[in-house]
Protein backbone atom coordinates (compact mmCIF):
# COMPACT_ATOMS: atom_id res chain seq x y z
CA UNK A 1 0.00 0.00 0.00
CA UNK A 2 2.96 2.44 0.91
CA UNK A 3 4.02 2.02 -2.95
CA UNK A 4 0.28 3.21 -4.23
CA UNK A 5 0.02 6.04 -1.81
CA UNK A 6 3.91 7.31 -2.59
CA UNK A 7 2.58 6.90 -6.43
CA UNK A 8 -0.65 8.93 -5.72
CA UNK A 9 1.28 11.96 -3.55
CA UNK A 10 3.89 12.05 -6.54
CA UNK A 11 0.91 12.26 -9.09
CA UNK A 12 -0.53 14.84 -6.83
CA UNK A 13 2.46 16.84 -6.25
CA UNK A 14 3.19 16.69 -10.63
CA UNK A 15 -0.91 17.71 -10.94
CA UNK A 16 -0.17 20.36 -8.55
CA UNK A 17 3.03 21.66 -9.99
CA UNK A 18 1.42 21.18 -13.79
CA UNK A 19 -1.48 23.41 -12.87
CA UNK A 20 0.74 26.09 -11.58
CA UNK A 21 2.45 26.35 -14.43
CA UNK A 22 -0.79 26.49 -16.57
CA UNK A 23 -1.59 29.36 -14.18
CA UNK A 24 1.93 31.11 -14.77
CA UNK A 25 1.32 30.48 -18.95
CA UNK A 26 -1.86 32.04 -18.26
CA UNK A 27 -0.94 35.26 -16.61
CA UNK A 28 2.04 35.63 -19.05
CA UNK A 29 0.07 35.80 -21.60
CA UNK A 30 -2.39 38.73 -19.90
CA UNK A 31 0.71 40.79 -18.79
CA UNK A 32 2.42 42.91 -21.89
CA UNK A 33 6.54 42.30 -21.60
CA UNK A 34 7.85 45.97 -21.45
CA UNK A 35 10.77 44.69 -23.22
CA UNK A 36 9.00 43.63 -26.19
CA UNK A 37 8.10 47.29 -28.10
CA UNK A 38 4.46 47.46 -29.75
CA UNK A 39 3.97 48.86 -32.97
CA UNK A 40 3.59 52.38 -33.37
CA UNK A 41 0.66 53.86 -34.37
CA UNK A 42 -0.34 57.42 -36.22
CA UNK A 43 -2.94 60.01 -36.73
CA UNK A 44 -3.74 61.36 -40.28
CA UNK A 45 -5.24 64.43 -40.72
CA UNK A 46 -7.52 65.08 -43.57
CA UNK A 47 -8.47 68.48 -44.87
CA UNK A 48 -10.93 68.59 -48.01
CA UNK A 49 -11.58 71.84 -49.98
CA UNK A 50 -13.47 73.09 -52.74
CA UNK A 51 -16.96 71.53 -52.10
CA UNK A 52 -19.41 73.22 -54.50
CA UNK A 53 -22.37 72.97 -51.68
CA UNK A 54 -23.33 72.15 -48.19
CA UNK A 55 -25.64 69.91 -49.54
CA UNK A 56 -25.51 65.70 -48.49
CA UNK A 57 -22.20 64.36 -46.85
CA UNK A 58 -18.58 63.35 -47.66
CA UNK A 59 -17.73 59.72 -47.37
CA UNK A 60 -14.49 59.54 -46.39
CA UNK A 61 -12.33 56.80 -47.35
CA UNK A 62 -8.87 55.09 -46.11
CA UNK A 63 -7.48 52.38 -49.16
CA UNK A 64 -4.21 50.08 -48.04
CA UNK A 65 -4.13 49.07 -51.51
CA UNK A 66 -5.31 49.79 -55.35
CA UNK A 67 -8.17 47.04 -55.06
CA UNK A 68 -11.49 49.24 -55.29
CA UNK A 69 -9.50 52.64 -55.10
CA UNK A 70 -11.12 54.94 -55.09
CA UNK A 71 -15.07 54.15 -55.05
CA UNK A 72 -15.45 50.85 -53.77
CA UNK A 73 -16.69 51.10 -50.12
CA UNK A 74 -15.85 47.31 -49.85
CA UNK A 75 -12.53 47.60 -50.37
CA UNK A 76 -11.76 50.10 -48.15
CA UNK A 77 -10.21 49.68 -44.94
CA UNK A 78 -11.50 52.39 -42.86
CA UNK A 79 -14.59 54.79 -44.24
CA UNK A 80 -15.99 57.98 -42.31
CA UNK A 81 -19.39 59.85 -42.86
CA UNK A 82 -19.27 63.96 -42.32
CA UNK A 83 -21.48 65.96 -42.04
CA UNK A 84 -20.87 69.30 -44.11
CA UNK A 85 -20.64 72.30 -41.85
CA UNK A 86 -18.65 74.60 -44.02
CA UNK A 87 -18.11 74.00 -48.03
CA UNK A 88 -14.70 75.67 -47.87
CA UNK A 89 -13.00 73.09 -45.63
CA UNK A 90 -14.24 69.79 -44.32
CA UNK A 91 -11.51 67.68 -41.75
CA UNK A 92 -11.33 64.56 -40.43
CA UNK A 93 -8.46 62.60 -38.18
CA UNK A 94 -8.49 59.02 -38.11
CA UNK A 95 -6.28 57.21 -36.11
CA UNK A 96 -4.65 54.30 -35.02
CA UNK A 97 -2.90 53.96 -38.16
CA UNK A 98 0.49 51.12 -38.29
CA UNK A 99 3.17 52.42 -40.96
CA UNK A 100 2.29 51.52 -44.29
CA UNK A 101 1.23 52.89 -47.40
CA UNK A 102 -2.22 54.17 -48.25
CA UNK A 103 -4.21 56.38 -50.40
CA UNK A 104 -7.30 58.36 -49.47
CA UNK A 105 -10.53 59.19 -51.54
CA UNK A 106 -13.43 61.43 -50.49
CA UNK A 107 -16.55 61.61 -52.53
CA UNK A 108 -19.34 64.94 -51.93
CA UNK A 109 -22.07 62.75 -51.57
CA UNK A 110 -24.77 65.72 -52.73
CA UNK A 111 -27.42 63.05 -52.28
CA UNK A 112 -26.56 60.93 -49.34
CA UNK A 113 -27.47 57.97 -51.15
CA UNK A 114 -23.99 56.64 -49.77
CA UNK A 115 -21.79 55.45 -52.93
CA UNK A 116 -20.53 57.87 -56.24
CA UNK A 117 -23.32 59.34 -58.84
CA UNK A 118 -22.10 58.88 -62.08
CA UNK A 119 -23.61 58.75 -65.96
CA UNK A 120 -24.58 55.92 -68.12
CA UNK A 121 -21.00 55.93 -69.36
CA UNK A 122 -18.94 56.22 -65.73
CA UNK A 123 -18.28 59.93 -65.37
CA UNK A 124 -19.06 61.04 -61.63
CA UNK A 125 -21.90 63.32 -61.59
CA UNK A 126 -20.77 64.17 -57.63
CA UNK A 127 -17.48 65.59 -56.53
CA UNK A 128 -14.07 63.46 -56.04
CA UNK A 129 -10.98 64.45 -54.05
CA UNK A 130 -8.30 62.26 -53.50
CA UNK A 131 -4.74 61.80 -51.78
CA UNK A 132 -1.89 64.03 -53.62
CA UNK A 133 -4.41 65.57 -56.11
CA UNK A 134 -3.98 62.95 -58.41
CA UNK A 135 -5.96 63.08 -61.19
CA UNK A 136 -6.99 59.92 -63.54
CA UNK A 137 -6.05 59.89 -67.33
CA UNK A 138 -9.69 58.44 -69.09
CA UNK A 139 -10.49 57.07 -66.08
CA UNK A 140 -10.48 57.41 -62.46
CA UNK A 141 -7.16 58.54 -60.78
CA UNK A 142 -4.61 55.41 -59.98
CA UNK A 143 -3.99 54.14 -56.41
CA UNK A 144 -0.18 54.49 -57.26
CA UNK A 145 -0.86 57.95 -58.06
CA UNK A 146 -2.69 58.76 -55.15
CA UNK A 147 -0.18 56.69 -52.50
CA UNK A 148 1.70 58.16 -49.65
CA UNK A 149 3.67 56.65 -47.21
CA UNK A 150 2.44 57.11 -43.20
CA UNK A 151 5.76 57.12 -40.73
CA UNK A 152 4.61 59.51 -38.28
CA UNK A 153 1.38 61.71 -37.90
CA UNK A 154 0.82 63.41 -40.99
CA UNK A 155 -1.75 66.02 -42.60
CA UNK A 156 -2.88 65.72 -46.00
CA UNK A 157 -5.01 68.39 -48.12
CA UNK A 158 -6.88 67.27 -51.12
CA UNK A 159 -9.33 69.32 -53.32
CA UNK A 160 -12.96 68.06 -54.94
CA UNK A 161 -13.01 67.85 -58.97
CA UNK A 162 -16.24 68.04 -60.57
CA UNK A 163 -16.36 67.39 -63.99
């Protein structure tokens, strides 16, 4: 009997120590390591000018890549709804950005229906600003065009084209 109960403490005593260490695992994993640095994060400012009107909204949006750039709400990775207070200068932060590359479009939504107006043939019947003032060629402007790198808080100004 001695052997069974020296067995059973030992089991005990390896139960024991295993759940400890399940309990240190699971507060390592709660408690950040100051040693290990987290990635930094940024703020980009956007200022729009050059609405026509106060009329409807401007649908901000945030691309990390040329897929949907620069209409395709899907594609975006972050999209904000204003409200127009002034024509002359609309602005917008959004933040918690990582480094990277992106490229911002803004469309004057005169009609709040919530995407870009256009013809039977394409051409946007509602104002479009995007990043750098790029400007498309027979066609919307490029996402390459547009691009600008984000490695610390930046500000960016881009101006509505109506055609």
């Amino acid at each position: 009997m001695k052997i069974k109960v020296k067995k059973i403490k030992k089991i005990g005593m390896l139960l024991a120590l295993g759940l400890a260490m399940v309990g240190e695992v699971r507060s390592a994993e709660l408690t950040p390591n100051p040693a290990i640095p987290s990635a930094p994060v940024f703020s980009l400012k956007i200022k729009l000018k050059g609405l026509k009107n106060a009329k409807g909204k401007v649908i901000v949006r945030l691309y990390l890549s040329k897929n949907g750039f620069p209409d395709e709400a899907k594609e975006a990775f972050k999209t904000v709804s204003l409200e127009i207070t002034d024509p002359d200068l609309v602005t917008t932060v959004l933040s918690d950005l990582v480094p990277g590359t992106y490229a911002v479009s803004a469309i004057h939504d005169e009609n709040a229906s919530g995407e870009m107006d256009t013809n039977w043939i394409g051409i946007p019947r509602e104002g479009l600003a995007v990043s750098r003032d790029a400007k498309g060629s027979f066609g919307p402007p490029s996402f390459k065009d547009a691009a600008f790198d984000l490695k610390e808080d930046m500000e960016i100004v881009a101006h509505f084209l109506y055609l």
